[in-house]
C-alpha atoms as a PDB file:
ATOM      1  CA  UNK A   1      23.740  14.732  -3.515  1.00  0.00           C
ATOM      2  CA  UNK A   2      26.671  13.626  -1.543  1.00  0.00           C
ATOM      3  CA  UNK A   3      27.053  16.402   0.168  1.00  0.00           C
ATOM      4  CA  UNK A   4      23.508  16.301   1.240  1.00  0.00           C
ATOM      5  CA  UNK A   5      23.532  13.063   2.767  1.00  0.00           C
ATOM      6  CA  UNK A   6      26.360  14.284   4.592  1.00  0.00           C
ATOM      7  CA  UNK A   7      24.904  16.746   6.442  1.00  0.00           C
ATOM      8  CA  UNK A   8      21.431  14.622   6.985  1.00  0.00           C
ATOM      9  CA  UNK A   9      23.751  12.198   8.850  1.00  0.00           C
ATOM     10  CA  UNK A  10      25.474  15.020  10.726  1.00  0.00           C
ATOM     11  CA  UNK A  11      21.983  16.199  11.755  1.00  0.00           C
ATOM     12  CA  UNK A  12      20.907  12.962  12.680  1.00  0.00           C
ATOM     13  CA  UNK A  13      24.137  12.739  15.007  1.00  0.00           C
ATOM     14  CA  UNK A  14      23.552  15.858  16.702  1.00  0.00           C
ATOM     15  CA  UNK A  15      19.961  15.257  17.108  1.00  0.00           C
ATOM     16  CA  UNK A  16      20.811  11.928  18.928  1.00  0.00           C
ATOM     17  CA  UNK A  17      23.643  13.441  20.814  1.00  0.00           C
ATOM     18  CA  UNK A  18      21.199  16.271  21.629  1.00  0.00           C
ATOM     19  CA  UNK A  19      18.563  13.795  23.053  1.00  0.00           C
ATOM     20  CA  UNK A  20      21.616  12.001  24.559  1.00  0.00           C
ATOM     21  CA  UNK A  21      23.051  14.821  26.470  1.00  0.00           C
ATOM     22  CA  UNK A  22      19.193  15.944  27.556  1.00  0.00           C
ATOM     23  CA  UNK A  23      18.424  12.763  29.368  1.00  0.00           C
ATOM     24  CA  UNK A  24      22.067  12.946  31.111  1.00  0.00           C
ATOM     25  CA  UNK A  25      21.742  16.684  32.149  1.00  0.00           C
ATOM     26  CA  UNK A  26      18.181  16.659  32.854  1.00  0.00           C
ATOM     27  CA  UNK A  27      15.184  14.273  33.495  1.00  0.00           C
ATOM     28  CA  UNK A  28      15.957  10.562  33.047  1.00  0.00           C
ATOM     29  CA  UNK A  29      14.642   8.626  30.194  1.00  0.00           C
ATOM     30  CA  UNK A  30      11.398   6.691  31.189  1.00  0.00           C
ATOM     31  CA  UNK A  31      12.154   3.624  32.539  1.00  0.00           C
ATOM     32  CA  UNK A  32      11.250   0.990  30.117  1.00  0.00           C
ATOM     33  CA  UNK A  33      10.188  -1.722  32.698  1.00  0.00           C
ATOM     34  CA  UNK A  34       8.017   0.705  34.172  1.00  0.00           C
ATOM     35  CA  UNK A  35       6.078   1.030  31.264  1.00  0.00           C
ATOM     36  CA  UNK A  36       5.558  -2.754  30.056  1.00  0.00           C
ATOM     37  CA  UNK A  37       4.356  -3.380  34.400  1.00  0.00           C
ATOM     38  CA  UNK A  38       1.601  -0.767  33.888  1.00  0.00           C
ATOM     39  CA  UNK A  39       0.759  -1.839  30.695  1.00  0.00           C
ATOM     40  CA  UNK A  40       0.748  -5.955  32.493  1.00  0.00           C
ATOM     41  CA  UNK A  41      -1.322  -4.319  35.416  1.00  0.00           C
ATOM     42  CA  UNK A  42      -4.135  -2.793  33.439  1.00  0.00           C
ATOM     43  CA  UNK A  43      -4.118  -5.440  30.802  1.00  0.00           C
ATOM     44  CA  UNK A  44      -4.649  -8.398  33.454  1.00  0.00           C
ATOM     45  CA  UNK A  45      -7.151  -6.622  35.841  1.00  0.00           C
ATOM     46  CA  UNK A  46      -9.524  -5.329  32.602  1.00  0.00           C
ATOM     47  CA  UNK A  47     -13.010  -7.922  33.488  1.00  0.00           C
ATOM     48  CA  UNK A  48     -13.303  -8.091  29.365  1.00  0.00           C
ATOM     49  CA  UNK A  49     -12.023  -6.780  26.230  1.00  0.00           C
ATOM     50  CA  UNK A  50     -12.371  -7.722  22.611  1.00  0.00           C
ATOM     51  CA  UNK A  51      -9.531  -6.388  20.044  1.00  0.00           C
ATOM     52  CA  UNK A  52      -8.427  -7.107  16.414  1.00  0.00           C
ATOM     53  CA  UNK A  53      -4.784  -8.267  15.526  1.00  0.00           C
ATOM     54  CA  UNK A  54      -3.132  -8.228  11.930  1.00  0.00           C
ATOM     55  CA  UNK A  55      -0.425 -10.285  12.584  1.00  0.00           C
ATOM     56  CA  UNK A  56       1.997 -11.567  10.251  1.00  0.00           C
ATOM     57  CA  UNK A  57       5.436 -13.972  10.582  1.00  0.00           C
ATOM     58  CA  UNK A  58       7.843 -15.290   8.562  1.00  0.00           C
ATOM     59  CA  UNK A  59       8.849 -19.207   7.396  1.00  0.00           C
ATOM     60  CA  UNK A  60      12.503 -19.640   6.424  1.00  0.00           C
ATOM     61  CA  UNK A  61      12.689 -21.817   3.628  1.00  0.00           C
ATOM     62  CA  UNK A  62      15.401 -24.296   2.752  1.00  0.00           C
ATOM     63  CA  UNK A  63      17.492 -21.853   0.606  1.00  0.00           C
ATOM     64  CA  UNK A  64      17.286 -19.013   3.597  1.00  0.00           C
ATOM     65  CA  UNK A  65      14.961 -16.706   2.097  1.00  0.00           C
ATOM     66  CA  UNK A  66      11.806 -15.705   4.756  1.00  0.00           C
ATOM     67  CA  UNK A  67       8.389 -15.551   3.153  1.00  0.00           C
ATOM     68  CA  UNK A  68       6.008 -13.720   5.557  1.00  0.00           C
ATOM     69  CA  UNK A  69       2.022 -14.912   5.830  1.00  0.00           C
ATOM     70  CA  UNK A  70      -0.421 -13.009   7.368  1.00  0.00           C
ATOM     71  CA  UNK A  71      -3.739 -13.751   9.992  1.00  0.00           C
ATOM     72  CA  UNK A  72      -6.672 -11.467  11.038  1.00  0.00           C
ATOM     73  CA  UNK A  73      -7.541 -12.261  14.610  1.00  0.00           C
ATOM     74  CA  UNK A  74     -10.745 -11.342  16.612  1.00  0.00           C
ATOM     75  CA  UNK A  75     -10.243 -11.710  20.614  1.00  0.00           C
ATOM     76  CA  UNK A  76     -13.006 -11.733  22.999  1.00  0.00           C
ATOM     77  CA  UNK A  77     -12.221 -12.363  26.202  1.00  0.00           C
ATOM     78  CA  UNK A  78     -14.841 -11.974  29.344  1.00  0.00           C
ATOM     79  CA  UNK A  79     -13.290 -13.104  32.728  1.00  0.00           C
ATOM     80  CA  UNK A  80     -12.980 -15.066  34.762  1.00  0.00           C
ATOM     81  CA  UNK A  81     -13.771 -18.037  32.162  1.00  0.00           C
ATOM     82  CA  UNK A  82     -15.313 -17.016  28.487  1.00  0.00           C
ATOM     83  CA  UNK A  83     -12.760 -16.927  25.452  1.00  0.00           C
ATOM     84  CA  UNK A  84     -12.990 -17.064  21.483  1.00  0.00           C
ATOM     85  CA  UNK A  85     -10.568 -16.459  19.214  1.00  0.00           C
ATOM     86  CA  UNK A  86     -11.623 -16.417  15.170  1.00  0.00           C
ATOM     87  CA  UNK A  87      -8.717 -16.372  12.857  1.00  0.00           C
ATOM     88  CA  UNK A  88      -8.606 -15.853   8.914  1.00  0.00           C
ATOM     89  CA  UNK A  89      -5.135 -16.827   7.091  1.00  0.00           C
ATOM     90  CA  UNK A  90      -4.004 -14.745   4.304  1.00  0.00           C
ATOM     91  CA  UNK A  91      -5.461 -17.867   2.113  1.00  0.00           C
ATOM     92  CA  UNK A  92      -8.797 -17.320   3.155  1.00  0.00           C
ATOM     93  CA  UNK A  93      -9.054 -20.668   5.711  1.00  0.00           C
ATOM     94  CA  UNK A  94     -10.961 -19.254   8.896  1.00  0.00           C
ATOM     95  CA  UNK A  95     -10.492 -20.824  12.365  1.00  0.00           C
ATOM     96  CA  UNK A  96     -12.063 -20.746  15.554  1.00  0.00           C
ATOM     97  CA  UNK A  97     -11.473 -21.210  19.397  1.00  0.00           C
ATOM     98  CA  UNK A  98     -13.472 -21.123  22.221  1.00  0.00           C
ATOM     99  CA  UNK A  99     -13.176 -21.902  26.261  1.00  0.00           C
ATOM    100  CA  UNK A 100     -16.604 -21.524  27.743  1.00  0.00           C
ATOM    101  CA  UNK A 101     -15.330 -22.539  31.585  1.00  0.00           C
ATOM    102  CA  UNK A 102     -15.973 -26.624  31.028  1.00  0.00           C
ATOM    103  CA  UNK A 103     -14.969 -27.321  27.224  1.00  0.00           C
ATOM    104  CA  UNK A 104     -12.004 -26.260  24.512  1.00  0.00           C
ATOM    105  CA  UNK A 105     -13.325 -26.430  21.147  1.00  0.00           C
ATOM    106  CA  UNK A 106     -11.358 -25.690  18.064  1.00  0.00           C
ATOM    107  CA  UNK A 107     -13.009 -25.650  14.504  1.00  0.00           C
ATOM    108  CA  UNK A 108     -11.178 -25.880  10.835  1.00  0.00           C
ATOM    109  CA  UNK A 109     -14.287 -24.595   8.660  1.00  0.00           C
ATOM    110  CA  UNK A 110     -12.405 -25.292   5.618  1.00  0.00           C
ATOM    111  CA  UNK A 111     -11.548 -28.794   6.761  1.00  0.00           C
ATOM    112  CA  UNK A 112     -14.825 -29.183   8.245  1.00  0.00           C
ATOM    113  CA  UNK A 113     -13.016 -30.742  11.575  1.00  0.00           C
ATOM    114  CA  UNK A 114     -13.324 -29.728  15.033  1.00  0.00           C
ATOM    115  CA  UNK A 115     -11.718 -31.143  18.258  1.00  0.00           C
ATOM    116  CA  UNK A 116     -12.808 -30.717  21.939  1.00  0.00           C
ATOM    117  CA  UNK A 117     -11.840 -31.644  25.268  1.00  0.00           C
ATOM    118  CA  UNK A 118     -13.260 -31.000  28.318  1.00  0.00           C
ATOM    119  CA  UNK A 119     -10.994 -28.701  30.845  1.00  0.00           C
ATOM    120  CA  UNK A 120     -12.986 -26.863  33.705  1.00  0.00           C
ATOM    121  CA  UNK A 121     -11.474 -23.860  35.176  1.00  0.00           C
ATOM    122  CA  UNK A 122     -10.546 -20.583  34.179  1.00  0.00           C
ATOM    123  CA  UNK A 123      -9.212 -18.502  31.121  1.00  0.00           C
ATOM    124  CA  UNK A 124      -5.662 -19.049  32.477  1.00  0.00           C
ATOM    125  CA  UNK A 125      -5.927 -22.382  33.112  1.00  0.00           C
ATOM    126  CA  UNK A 126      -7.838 -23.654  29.690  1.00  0.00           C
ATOM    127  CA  UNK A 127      -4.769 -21.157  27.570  1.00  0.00           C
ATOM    128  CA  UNK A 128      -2.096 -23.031  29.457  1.00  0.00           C
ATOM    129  CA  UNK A 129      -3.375 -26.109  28.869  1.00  0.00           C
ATOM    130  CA  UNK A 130      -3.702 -25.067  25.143  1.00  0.00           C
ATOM    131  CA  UNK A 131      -0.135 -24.070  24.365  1.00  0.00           C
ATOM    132  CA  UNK A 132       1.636 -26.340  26.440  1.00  0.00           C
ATOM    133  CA  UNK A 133      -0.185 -29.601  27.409  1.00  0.00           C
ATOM    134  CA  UNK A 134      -1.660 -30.024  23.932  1.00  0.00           C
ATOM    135  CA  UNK A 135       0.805 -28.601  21.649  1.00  0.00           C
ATOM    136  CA  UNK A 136      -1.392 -26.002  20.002  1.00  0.00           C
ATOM    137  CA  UNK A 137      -0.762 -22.442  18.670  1.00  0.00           C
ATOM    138  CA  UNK A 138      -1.928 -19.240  19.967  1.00  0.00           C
ATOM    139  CA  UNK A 139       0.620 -16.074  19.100  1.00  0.00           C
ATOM    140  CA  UNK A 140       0.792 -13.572  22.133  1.00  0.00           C
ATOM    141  CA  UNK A 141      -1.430 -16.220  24.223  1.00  0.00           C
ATOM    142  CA  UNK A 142       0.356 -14.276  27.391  1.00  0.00           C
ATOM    143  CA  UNK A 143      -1.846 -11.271  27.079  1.00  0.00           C
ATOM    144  CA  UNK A 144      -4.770 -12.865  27.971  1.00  0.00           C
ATOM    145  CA  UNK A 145      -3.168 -14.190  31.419  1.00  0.00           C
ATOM    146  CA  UNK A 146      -4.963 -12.924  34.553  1.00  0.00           C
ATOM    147  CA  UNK A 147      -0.957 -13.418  35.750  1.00  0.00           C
ATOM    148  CA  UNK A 148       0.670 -11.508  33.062  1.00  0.00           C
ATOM    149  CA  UNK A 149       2.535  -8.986  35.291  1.00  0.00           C
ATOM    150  CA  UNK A 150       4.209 -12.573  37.088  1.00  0.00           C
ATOM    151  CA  UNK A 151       4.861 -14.223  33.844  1.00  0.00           C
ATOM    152  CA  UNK A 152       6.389 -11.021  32.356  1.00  0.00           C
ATOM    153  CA  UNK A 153       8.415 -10.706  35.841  1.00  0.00           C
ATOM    154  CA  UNK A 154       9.849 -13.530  35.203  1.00  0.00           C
ATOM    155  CA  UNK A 155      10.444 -14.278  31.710  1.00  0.00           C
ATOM    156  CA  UNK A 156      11.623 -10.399  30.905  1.00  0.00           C
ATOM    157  CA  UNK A 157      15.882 -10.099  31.249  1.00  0.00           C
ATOM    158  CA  UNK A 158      16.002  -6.871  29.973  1.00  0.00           C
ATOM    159  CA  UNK A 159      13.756  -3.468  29.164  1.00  0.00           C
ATOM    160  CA  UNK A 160      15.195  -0.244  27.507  1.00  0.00           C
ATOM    161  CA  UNK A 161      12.657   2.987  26.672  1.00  0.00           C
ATOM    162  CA  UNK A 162      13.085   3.880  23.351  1.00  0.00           C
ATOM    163  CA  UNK A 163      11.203   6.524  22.068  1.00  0.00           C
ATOM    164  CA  UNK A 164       7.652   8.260  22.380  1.00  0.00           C
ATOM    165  CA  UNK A 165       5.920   8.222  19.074  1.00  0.00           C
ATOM    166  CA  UNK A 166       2.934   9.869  17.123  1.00  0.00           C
ATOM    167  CA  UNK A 167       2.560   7.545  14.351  1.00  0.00           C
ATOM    168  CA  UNK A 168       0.296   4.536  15.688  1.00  0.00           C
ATOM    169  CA  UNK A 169      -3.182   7.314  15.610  1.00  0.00           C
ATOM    170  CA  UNK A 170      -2.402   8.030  19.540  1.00  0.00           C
ATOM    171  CA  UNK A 171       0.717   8.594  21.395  1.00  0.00           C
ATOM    172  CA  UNK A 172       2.921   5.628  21.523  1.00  0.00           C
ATOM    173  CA  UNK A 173       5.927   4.384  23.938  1.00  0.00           C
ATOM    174  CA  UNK A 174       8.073   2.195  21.960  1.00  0.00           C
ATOM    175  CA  UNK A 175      10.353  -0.225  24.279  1.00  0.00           C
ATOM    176  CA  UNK A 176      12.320  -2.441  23.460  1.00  0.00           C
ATOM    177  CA  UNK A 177      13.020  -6.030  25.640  1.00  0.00           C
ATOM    178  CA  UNK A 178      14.475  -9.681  25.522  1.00  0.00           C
ATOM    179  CA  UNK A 179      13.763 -12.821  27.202  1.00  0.00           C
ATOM    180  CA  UNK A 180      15.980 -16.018  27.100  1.00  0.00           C
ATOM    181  CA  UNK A 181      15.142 -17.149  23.430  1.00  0.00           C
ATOM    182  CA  UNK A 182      12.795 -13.740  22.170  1.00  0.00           C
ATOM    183  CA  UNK A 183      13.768 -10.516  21.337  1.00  0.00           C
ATOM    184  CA  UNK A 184      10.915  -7.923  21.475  1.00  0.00           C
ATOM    185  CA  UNK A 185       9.195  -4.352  20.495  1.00  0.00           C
ATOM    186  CA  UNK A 186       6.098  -2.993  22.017  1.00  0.00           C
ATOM    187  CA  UNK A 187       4.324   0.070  21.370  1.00  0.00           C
ATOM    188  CA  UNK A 188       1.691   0.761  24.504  1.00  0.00           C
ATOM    189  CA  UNK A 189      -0.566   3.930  24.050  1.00  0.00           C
ATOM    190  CA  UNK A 190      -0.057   6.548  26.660  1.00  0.00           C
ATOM    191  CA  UNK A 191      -1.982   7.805  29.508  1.00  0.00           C
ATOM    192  CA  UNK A 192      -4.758   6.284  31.630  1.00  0.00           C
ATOM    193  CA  UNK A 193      -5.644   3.024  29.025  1.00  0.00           C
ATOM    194  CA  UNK A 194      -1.771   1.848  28.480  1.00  0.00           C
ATOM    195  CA  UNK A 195      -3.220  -0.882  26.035  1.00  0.00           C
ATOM    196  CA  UNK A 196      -0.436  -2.624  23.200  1.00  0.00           C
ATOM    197  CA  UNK A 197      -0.637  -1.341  19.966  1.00  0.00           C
ATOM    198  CA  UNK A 198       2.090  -2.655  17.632  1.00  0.00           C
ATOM    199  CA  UNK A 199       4.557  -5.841  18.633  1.00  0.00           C
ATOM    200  CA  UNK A 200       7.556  -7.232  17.068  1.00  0.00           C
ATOM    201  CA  UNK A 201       8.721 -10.218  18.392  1.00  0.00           C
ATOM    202  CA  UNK A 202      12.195 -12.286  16.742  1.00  0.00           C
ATOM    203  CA  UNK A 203      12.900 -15.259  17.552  1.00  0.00           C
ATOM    204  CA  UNK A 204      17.016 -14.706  17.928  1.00  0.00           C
ATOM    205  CA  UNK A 205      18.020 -18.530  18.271  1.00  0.00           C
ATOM    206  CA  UNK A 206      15.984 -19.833  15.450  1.00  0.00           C
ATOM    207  CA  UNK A 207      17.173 -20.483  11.686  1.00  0.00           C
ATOM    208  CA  UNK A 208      17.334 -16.815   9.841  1.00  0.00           C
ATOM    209  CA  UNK A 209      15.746 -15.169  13.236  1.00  0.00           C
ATOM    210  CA  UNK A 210      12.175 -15.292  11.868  1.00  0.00           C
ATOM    211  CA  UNK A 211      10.089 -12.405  13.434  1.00  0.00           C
ATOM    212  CA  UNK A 212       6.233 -12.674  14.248  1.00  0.00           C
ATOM    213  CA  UNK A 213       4.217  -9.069  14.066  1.00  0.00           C
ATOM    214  CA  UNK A 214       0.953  -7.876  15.467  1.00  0.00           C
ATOM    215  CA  UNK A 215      -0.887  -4.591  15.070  1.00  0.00           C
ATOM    216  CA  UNK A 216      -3.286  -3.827  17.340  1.00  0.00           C
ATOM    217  CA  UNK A 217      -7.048  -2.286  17.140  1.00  0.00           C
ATOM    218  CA  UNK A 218     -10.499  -1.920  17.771  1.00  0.00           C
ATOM    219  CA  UNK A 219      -9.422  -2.222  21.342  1.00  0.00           C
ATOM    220  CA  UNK A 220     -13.241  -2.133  23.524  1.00  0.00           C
ATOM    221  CA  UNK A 221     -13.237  -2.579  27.476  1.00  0.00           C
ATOM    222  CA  UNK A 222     -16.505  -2.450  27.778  1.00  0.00           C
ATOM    223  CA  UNK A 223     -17.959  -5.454  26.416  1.00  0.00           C
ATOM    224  CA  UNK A 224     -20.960  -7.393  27.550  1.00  0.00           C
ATOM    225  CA  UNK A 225     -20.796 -10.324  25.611  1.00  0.00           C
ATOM    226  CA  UNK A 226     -23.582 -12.873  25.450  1.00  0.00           C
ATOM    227  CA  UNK A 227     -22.795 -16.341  26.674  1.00  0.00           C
ATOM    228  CA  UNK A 228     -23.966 -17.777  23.417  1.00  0.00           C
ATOM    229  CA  UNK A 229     -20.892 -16.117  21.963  1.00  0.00           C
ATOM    230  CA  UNK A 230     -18.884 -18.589  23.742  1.00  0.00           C
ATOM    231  CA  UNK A 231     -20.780 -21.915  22.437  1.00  0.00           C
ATOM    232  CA  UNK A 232     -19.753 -23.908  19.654  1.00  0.00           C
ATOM    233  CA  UNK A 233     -22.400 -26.117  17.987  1.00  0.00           C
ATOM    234  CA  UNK A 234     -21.177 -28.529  15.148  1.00  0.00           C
ATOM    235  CA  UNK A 235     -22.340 -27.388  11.683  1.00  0.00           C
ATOM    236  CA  UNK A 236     -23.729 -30.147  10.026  1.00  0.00           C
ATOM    237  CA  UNK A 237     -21.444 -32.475   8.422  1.00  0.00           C
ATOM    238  CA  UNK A 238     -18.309 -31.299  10.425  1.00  0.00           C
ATOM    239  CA  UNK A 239     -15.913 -34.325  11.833  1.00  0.00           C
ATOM    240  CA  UNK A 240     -14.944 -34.325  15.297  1.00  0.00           C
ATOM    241  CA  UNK A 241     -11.284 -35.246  15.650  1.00  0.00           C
ATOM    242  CA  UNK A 242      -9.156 -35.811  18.395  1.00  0.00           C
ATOM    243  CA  UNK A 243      -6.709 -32.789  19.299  1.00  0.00           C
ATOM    244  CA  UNK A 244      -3.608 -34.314  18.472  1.00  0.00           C
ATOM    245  CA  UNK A 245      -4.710 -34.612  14.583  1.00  0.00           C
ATOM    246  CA  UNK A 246      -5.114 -31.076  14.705  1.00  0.00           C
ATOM    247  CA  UNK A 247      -1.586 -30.183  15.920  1.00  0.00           C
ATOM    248  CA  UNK A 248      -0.255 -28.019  12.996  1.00  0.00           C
ATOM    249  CA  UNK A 249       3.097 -30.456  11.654  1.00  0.00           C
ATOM    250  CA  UNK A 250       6.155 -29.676   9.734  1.00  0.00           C
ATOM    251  CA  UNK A 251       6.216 -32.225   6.895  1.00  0.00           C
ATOM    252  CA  UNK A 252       8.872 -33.138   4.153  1.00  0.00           C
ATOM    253  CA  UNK A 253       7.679 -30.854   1.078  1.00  0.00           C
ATOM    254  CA  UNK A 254       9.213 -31.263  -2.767  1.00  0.00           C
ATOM    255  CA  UNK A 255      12.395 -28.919  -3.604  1.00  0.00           C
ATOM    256  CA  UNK A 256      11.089 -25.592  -4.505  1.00  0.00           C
ATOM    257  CA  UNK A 257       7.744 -25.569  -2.825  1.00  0.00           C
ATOM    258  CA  UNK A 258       6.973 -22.567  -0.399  1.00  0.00           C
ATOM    259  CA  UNK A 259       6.449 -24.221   2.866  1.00  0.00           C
ATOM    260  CA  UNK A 260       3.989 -22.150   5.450  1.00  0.00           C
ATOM    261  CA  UNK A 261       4.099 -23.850   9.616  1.00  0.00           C
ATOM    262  CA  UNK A 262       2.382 -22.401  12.462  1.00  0.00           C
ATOM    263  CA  UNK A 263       4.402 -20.651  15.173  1.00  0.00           C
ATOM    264  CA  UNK A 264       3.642 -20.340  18.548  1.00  0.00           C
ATOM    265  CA  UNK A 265       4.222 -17.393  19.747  1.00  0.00           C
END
């Protein structure tokens, strides 16, 4: 058995050294950055799109062990000014945002709350004003930017190709990235529709270095949704709250409970 592992790992070295010594001699790796600015590019300039997310991310609890919770997401998103977002948490508790160009709603269905504000403008303005005027959480909210190449210009230090990959159900370039506080993985499908398919974001400079996920699918450019997608009308007996009451908090919990907090991603 020994012996065998020894001469996987010695095959492992010479395949690396092999793929090494072929991107010194030969052709030059792809260039990482490359691929993330066409993948910004067609993302940003796409008039609509709907797509599913399984996310998942971890909580560090008090003793250092990471518990990881999971979300489905469903993303339609119809520029210049239509957005929803509907969420289900591993627990079963569904969510749901919309920007219909004049109003943000959120709704809790099993709190039976909802909180709105009006905010004219467009799908980049009503996201910003999501995440970072009122606090709230929406993981990979940068996607949906009409300036995603900028913000990715920007915000990107460093881009390194890693691999090309058959294991995603089409043919995958896996890079590999950091920012000032987020390390990252993406794997964007190849060819003439570079769309995201897996990410793996870590959050280096927090506690334990929690990590958020996201696999991608369903992925549909050629959506004509229905305005009445992007309405919200209160179910009856649903509370309308203001939006800082639905800011998700970190409260004091009793020694030895599992303790779940939104990230923003």
């Amino acid at each position: 058995m020994g012996r065998s592992l020894k001469t996987l790992s010695m095959l492992s070295l010479i395949a690396g050294s092999s793929l090494a010594l072929a991107w010194a001699v030969g052709e030059p790796p792809p260039n990482g950055r490359e691929i993330l600015m066409q993948m910004a590019g067609f993302l940003s300039k796409a008039p609509g799109f709907s797509v599913t997310l399984h996310t998942s991310y971890d909580t560090v609890q008090r003793d250092g062990r990471k518990v990881e919770w999971n979300e489905v997401r469903s993303v339609t998103l119809n520029r210049p000014d239509r957005l929803r977002v509907e969420s289900q948490r591993s627990d079963g508790a569904r969510t749901l945002l919309v920007f219909n160009g004049k109003e943000i709603t959120t709704f809790d269905e099993s709190a039976k709350a909802y909180a709105q504000v009006s905010h004219p403008g467009t799908i980049d303005d009503a996201v910003v004003y999501f995440v970072h005027d009122l606090g709230m959480r929406l993981p990979l909210a940068v996607l949906m930017l009409d300036r995603l190449p900028s913000d990715l210009q920007q915000r990107i230090q460093s881009v390194e190709y890693v691999e090309r990959t058959m294991t995603l159900g089409t043919p995958a370039r896996h890079i590999v990235g950091k920012t000032a506080t987020v390390d990252f993985q993406l794997w964007i499908a190849e060819g003439d529709r570079p769309l995201p398919l897996r990410a793996v974001l870590t959050y280096r400079n927090a506690p334990g270095q929690p990590q958020f996920r996201a696999d991608f699918s369903d992925w549909n450019l050629d959506i004509n949704p229905p305005d009445s997608l992007f309405a919200f009308t209160p179910p009856a007996g649903a509370n309308r709250i203001p939006f800082a009451a639905a800011l998700s908090k970190i409260t004091p919990v009793p020694q030895g409970r599992v303790v779940r907090k939104g990230e923003n991603q």
